[in-house]
N, C-alpha and C. Protein backbone atom coordinates (compact mmCIF):
# COMPACT_ATOMS: atom_id res chain seq x y z
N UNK A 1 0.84 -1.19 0.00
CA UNK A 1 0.00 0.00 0.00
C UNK A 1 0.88 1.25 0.00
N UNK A 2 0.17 2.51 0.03
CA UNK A 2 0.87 4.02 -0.24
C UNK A 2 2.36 3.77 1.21
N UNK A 3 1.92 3.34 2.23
CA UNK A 3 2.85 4.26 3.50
C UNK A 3 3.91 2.66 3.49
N UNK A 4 3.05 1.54 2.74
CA UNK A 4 4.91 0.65 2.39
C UNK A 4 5.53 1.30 1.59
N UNK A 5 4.89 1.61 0.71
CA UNK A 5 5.58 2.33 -0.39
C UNK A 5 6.68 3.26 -0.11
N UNK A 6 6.10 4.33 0.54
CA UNK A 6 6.84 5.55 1.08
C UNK A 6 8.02 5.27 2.47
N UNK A 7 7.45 4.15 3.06
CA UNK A 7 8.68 3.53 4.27
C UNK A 7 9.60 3.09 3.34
N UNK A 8 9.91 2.75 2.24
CA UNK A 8 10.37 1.48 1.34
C UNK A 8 11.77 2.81 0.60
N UNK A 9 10.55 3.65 0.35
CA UNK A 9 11.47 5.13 -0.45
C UNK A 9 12.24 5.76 1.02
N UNK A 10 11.48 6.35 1.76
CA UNK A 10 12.23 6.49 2.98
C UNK A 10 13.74 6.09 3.56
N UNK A 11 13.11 4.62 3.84
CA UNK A 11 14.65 4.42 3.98
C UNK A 11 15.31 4.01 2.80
N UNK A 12 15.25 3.70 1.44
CA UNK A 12 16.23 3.53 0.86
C UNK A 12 16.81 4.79 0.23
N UNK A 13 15.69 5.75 -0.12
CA UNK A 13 16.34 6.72 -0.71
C UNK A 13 16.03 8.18 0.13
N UNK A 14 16.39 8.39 1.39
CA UNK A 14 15.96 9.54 2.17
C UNK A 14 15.44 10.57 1.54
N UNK A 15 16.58 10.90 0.78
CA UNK A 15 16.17 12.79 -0.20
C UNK A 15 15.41 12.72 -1.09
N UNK A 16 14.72 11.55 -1.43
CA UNK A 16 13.56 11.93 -2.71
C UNK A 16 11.77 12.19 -1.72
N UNK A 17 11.34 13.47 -2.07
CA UNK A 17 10.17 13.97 -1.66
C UNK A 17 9.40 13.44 -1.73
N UNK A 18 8.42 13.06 -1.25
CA UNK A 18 6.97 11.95 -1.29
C UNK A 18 5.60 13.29 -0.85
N UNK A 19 4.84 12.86 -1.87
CA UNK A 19 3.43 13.43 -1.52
C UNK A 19 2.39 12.29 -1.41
N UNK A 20 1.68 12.20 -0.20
CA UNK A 20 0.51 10.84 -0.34
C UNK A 20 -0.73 11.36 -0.65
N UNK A 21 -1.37 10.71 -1.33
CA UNK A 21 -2.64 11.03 -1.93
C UNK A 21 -3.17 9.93 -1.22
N UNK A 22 -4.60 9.96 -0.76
CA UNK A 22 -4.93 9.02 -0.14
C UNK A 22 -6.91 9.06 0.02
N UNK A 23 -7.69 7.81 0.02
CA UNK A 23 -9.18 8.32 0.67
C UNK A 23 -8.75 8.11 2.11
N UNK A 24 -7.88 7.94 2.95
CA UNK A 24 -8.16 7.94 4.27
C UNK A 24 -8.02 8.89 5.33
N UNK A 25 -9.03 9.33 5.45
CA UNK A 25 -8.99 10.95 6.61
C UNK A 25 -8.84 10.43 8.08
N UNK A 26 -7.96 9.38 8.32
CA UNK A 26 -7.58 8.83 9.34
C UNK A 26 -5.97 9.78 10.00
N UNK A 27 -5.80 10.04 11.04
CA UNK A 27 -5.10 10.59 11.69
C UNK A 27 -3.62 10.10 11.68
N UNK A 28 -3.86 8.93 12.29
CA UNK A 28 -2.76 7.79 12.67
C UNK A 28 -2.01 7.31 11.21
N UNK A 29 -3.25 7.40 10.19
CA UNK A 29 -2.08 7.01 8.67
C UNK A 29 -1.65 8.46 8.20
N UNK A 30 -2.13 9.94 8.59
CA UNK A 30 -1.07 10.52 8.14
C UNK A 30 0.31 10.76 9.28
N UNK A 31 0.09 10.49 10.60
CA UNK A 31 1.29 10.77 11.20
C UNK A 31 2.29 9.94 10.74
N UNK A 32 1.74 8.15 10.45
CA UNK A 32 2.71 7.52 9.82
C UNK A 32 3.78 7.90 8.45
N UNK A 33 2.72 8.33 7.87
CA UNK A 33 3.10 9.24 6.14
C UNK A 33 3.98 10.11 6.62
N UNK A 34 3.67 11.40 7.39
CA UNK A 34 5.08 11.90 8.24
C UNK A 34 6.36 11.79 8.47
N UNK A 35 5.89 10.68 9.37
CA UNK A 35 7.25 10.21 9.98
C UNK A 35 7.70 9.35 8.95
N UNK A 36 7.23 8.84 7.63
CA UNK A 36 8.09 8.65 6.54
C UNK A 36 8.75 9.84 5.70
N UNK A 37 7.89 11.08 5.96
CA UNK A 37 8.88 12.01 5.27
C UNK A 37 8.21 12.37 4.28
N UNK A 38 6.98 12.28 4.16
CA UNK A 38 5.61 12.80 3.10
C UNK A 38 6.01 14.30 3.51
N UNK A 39 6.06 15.02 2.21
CA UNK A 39 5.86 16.47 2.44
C UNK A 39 4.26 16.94 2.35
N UNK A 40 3.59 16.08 1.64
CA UNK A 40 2.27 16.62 2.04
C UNK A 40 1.26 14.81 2.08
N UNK A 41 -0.25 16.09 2.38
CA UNK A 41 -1.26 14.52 2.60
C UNK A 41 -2.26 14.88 2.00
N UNK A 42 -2.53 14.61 1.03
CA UNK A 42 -3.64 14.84 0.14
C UNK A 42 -4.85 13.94 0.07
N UNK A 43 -5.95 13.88 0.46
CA UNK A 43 -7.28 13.46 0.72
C UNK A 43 -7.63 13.68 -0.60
N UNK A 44 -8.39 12.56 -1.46
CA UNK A 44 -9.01 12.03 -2.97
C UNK A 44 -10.38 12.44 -2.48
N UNK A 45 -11.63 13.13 -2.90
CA UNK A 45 -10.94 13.40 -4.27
C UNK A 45 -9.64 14.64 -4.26
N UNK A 46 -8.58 14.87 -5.30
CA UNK A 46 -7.79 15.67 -5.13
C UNK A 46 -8.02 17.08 -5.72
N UNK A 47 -7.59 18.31 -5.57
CA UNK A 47 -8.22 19.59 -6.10
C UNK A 47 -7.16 19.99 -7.30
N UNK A 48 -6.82 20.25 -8.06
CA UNK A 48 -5.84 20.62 -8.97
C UNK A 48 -5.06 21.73 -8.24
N UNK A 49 -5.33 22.10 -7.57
CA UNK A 49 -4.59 23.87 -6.78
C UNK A 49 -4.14 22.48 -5.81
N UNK A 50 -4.31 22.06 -5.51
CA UNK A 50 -4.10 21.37 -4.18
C UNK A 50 -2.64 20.51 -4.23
N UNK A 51 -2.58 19.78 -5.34
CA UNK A 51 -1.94 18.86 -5.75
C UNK A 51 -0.84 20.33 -6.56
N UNK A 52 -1.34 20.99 -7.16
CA UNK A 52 0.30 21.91 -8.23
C UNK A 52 0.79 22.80 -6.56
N UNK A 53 -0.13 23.11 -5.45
CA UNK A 53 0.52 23.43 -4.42
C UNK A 53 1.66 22.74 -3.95
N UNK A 54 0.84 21.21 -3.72
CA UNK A 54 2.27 20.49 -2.83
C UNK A 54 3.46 20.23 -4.16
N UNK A 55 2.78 20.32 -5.16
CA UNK A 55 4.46 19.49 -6.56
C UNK A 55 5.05 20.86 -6.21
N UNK A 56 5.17 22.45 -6.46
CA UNK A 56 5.64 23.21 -6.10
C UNK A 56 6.59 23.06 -4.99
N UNK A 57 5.30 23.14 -3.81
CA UNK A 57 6.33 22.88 -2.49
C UNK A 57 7.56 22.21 -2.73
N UNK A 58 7.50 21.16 -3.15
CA UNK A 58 8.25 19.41 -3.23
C UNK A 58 9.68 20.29 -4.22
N UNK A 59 9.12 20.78 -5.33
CA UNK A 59 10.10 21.37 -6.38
C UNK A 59 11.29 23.03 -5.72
N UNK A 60 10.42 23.35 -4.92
CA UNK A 60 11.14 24.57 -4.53
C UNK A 60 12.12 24.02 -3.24
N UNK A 61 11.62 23.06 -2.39
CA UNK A 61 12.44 22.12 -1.59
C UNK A 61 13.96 21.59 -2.57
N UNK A 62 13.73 20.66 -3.72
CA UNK A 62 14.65 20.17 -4.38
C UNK A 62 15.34 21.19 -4.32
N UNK A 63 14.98 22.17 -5.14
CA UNK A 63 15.82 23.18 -6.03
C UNK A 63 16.70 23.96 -4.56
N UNK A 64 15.85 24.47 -3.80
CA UNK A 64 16.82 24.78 -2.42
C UNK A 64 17.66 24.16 -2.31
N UNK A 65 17.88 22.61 -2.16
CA UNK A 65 18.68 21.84 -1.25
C UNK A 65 19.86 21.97 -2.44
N UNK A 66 19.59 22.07 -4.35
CA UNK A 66 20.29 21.66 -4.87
C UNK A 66 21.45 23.24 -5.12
N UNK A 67 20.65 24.26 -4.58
CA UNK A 67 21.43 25.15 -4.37
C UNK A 67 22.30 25.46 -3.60
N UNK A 68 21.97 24.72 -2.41
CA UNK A 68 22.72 25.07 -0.94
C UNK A 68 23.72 24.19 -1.03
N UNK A 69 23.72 22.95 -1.93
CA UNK A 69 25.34 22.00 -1.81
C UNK A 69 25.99 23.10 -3.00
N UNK A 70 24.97 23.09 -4.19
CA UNK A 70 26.44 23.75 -5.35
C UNK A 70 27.06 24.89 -4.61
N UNK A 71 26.19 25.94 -3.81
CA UNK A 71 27.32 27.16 -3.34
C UNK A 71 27.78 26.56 -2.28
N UNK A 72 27.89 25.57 -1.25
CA UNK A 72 28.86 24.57 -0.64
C UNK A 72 29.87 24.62 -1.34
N UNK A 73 29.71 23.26 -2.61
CA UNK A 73 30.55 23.05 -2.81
C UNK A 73 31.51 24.02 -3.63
N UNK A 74 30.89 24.95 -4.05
CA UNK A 74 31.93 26.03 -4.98
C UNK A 74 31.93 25.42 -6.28
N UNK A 75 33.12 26.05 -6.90
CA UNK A 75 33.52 25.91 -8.51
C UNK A 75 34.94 24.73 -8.45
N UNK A 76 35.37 24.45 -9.80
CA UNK A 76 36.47 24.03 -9.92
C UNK A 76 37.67 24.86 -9.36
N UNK A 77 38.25 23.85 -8.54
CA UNK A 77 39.57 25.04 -7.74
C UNK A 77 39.43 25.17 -6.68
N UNK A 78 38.00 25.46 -5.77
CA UNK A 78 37.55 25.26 -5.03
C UNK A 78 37.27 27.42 -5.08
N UNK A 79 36.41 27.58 -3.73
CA UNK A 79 35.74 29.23 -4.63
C UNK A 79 36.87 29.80 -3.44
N UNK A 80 37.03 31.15 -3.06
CA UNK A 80 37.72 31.29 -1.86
C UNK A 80 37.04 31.54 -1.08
N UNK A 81 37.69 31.32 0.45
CA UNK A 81 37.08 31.24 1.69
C UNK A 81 36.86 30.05 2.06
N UNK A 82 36.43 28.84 1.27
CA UNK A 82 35.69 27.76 1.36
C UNK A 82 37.28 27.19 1.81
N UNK A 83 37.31 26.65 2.63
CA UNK A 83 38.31 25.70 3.30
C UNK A 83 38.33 24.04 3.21
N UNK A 84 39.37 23.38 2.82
CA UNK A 84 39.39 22.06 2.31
C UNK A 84 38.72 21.13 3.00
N UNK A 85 38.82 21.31 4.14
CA UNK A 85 37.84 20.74 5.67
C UNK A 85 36.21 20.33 5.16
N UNK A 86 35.97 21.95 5.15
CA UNK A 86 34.43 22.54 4.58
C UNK A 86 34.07 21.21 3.43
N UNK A 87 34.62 21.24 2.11
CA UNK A 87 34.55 20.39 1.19
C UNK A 87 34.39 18.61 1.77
N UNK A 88 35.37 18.16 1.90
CA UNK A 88 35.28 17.14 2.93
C UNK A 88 34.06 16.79 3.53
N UNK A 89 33.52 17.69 4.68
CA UNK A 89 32.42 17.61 5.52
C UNK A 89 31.40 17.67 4.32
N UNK A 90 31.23 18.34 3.06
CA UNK A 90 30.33 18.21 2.08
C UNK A 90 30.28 17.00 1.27
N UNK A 91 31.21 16.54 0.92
CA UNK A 91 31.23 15.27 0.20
C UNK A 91 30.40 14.37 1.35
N UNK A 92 30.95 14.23 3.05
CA UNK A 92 30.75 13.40 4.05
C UNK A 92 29.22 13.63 3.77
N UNK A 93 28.44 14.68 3.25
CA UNK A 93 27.20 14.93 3.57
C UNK A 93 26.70 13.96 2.97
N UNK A 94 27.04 14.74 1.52
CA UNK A 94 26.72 13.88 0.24
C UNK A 94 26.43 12.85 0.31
N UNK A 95 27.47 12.15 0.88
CA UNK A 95 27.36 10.29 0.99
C UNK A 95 26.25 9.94 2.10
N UNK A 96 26.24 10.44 3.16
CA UNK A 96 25.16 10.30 3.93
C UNK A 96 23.69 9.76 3.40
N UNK A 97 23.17 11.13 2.34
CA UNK A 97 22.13 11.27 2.04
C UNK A 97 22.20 10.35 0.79
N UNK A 98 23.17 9.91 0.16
CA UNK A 98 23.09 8.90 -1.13
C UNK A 98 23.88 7.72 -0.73
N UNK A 99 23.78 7.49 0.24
CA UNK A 99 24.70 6.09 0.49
C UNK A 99 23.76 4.51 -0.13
N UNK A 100 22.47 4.82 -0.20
CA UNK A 100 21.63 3.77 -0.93
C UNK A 100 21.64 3.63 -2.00
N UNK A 101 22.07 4.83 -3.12
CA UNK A 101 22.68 4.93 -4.36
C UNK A 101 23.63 4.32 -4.91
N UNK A 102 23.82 3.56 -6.05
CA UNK A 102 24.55 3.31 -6.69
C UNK A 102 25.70 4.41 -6.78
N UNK A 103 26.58 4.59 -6.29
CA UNK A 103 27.65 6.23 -6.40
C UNK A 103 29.30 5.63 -6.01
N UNK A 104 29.83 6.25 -7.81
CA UNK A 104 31.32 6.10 -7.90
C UNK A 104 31.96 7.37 -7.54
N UNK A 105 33.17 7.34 -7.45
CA UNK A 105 34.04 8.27 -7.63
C UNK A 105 33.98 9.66 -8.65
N UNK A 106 33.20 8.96 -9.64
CA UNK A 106 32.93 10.08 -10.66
C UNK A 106 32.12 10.90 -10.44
N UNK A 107 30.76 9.90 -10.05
CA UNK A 107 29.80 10.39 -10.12
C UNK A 107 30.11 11.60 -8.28
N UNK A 108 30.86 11.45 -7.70
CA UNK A 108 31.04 12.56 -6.50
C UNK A 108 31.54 13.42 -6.99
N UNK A 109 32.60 13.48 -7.66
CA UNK A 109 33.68 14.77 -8.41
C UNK A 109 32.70 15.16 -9.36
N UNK A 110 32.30 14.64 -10.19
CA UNK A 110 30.74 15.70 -11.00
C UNK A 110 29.78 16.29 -10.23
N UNK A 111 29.55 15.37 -8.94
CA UNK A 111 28.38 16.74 -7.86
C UNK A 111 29.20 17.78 -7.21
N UNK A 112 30.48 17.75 -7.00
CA UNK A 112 31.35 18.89 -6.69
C UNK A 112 32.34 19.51 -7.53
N UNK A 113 32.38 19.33 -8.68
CA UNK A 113 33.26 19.78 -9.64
C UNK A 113 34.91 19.94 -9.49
N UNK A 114 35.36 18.64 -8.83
CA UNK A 114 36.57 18.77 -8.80
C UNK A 114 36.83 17.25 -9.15
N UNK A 115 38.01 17.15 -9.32
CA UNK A 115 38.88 15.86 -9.80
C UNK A 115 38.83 15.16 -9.13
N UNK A 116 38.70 13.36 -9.45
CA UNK A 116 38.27 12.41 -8.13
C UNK A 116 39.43 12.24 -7.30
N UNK A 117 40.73 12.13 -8.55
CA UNK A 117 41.71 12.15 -7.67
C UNK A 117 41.70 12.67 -6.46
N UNK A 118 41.38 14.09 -6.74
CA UNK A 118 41.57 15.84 -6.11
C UNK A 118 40.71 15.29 -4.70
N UNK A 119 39.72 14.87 -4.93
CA UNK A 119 38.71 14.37 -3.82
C UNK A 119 39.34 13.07 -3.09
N UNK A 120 39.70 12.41 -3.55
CA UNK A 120 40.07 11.21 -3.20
C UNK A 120 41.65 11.75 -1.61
N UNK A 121 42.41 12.57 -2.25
CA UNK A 121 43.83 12.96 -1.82
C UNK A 121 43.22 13.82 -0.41
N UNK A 122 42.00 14.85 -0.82
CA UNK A 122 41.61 15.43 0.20
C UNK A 122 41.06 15.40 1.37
N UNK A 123 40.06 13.87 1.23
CA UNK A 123 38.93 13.26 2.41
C UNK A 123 40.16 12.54 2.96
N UNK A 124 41.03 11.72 1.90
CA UNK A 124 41.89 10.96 2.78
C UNK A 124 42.77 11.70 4.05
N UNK A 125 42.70 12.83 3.60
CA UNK A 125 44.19 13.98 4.22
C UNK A 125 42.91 14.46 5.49
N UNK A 126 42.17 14.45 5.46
CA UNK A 126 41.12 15.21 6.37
C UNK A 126 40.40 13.96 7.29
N UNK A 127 40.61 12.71 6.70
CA UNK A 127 39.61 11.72 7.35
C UNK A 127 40.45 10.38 7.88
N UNK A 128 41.63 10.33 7.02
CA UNK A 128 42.06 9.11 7.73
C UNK A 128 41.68 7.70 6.69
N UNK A 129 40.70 8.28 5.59
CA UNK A 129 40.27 7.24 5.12
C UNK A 129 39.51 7.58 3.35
N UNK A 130 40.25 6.82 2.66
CA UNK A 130 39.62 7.19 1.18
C UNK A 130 37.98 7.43 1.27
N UNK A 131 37.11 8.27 0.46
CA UNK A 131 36.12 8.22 0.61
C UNK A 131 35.16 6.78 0.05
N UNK A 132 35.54 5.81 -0.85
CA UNK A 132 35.16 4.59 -0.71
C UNK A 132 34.76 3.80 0.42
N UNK A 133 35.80 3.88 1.22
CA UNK A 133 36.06 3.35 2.51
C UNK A 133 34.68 3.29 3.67
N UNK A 134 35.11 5.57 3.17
CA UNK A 134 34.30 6.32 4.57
C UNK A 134 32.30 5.53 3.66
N UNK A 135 32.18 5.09 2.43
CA UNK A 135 31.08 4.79 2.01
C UNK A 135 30.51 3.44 2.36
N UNK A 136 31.61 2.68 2.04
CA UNK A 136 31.48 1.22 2.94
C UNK A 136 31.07 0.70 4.41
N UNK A 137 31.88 1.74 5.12
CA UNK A 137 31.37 1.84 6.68
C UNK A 137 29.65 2.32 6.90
N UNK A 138 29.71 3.31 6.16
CA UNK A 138 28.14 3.82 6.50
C UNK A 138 27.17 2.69 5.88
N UNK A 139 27.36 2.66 5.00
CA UNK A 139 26.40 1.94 4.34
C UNK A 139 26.51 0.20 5.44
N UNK A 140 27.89 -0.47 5.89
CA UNK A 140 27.15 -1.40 6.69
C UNK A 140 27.19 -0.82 8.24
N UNK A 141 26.95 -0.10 8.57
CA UNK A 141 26.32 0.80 9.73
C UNK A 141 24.98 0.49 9.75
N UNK A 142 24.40 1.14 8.59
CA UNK A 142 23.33 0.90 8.25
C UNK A 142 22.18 -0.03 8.45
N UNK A 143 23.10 -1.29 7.51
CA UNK A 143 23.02 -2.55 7.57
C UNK A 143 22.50 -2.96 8.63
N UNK A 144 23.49 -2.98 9.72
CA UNK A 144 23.47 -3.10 11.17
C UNK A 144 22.01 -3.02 12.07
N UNK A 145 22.04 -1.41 11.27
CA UNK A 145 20.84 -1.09 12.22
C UNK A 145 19.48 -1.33 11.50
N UNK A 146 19.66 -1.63 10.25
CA UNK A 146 18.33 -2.34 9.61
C UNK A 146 18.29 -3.82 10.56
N UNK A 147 19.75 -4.83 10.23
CA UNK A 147 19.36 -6.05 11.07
C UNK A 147 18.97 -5.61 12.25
N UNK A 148 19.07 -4.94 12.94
CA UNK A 148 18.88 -4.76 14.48
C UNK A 148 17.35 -4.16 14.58
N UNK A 149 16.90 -3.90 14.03
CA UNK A 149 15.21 -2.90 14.50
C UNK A 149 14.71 -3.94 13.23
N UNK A 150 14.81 -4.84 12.72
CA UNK A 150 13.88 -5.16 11.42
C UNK A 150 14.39 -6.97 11.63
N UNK A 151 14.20 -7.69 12.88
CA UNK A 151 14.49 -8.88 12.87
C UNK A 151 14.58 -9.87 12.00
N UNK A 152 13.07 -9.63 11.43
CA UNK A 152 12.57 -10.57 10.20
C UNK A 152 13.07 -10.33 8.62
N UNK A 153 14.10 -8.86 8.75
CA UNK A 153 14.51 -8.96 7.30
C UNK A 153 14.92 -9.96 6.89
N UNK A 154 15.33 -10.23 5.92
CA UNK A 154 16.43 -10.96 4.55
C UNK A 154 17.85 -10.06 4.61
N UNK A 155 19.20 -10.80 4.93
CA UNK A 155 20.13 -10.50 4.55
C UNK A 155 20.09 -9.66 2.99
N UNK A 156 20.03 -10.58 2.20
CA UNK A 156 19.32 -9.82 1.20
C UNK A 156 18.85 -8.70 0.79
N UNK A 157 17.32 -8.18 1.47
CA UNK A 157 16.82 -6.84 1.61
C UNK A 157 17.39 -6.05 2.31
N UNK A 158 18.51 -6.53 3.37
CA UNK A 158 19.36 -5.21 4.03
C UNK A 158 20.10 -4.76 2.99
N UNK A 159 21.03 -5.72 2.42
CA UNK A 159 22.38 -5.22 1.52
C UNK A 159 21.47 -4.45 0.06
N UNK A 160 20.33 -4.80 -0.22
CA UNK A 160 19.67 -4.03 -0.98
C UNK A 160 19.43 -2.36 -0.77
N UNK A 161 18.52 -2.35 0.50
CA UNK A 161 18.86 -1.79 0.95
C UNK A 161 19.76 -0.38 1.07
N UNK A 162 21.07 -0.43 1.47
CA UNK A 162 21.74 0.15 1.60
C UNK A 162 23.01 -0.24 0.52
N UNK A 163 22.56 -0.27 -0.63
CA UNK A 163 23.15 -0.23 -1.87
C UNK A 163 23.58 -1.47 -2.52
N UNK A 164 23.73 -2.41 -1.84
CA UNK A 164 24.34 -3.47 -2.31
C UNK A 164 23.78 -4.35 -3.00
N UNK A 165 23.16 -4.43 -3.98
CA UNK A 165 22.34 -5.60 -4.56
C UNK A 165 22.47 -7.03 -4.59
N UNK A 166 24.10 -7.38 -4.99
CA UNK A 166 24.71 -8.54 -4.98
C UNK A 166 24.97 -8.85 -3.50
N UNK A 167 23.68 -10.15 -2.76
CA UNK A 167 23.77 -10.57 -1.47
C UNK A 167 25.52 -11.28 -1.00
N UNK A 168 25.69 -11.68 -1.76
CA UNK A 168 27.02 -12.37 -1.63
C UNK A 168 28.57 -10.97 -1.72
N UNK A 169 28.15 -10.04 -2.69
CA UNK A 169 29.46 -9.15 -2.02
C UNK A 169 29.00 -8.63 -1.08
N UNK A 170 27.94 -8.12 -0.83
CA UNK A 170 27.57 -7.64 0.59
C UNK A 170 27.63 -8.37 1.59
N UNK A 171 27.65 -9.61 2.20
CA UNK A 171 28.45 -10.44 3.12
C UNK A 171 29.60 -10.65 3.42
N UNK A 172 30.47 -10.42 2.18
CA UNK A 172 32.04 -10.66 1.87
C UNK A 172 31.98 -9.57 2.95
N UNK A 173 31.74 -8.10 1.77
CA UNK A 173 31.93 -6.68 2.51
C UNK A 173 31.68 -6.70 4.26
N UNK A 174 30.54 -7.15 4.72
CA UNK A 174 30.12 -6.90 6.39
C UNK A 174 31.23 -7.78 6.51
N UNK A 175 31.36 -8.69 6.38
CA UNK A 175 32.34 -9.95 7.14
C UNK A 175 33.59 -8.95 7.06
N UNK A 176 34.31 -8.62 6.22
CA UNK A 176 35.38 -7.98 6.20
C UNK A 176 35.33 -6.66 7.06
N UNK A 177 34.28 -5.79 7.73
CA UNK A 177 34.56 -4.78 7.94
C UNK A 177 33.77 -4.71 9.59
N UNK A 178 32.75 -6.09 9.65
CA UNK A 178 32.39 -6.07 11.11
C UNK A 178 32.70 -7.22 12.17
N UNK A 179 33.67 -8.13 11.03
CA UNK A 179 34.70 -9.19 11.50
C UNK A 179 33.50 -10.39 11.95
N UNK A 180 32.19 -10.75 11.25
CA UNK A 180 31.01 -11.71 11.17
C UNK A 180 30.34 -11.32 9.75
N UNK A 181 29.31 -12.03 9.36
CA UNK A 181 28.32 -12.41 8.55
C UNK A 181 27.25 -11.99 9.20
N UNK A 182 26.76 -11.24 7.93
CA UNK A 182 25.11 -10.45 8.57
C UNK A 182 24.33 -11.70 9.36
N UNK A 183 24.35 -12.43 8.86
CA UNK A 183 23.55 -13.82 9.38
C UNK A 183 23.98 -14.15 11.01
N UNK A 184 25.76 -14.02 10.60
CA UNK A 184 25.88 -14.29 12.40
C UNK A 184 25.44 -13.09 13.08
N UNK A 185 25.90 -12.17 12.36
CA UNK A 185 25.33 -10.30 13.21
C UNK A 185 23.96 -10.36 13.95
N UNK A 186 23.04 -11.21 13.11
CA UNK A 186 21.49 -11.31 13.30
C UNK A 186 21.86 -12.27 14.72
N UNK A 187 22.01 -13.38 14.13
CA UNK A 187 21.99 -14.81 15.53
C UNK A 187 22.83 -13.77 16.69
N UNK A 188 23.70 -13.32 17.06
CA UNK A 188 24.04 -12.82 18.19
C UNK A 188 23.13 -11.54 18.41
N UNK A 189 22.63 -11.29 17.56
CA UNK A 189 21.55 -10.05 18.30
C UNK A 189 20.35 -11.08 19.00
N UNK A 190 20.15 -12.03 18.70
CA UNK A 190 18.57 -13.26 19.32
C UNK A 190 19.55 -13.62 20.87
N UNK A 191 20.47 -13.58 21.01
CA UNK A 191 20.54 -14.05 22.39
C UNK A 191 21.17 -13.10 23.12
């Protein structure tokens, strides 16, 4: 139904906007819609003003957020004032909010307009850790806390999830980085 739907977008893809259209003038299903992150709740039948209101809303939201990283992140070169740190903590954002994404190296140096290398030399010098790395950790963080609040998942639907489609590198990956198998991760959370 609409609020699996929108839990489903929620957590896999945080930053994409949801509007629910719905016949239910029930309370409890829009707080749920909410707390998935519905920017609006629209009761069927729907009004045409009603519905180009919330796509607006939803569109002037995007366009904000997509303004506030580009003057973040600056130009090629980086802009002045903006400090290498600053950048860093922006990429760190970046990945945050797209860690369920399919996202290379390229595709980060094209949302900030600098060289992956350039990016690569900088998070490392600021973080301790290539930004691959710092992507791997979050994403089985994640993991973690999907197995942990969602008992009955599928190994499977976690590493989906939080980007990984292929169940088998995503086990390799947790095993290598939380020193167990999502499977054992799960069995020691039951006792």
């Amino acid at each position: 139904d609409g609020l699996e739907l929108i839990k489903a977008v929620h957590l896999q893809h945080p930053h994409v906007r949801k509007i629910l259209t719905t016949g239910y003038a029930d309370f409890e299903y829009a707080r749920q819609a909410v707390r998935y992150g519905a920017s609006d709740y629209l009761l069927k039948p729907i009004k045409a003003a009603e519905l180009k209101q919330a796509v607006v809303k939803a569109r002037t939201s995007i366009e904000s957020s997509n303004r506030r990283i580009k003057a973040d992140a600056g130009s090629l070169g980086g802009p002045p004032g903006v400090k290498p740190e600053e950048i860093v903590q922006l990429v760190q954002h970046y990945l945050r909010e797209n860690y369920a994404c399919d996202i290379t190296m390229e595709d980060i140096s094209r949302q900030f307009n600098f060289s992956s290398a350039y990016l690569s030399k900088l998070f490392l010098k600021y973080t301790g850790e290539p930004p691959t790395k710092y992507l791997i950790s979050l994403r089985i963080n994640e993991a973690k806390y999907l197995l942990a609040s969602h008992p009955r998942m599928s190994v499977k639907e976690a590493g989906e999830r939080v980007g990984y489609p292929d169940q088998f590198y995503f086990s390799r990956l947790f095993k290598q980085v939380a020193g167990q198998t999502p499977s054992e991760y799960q069995k020691g959370l039951k006792t």
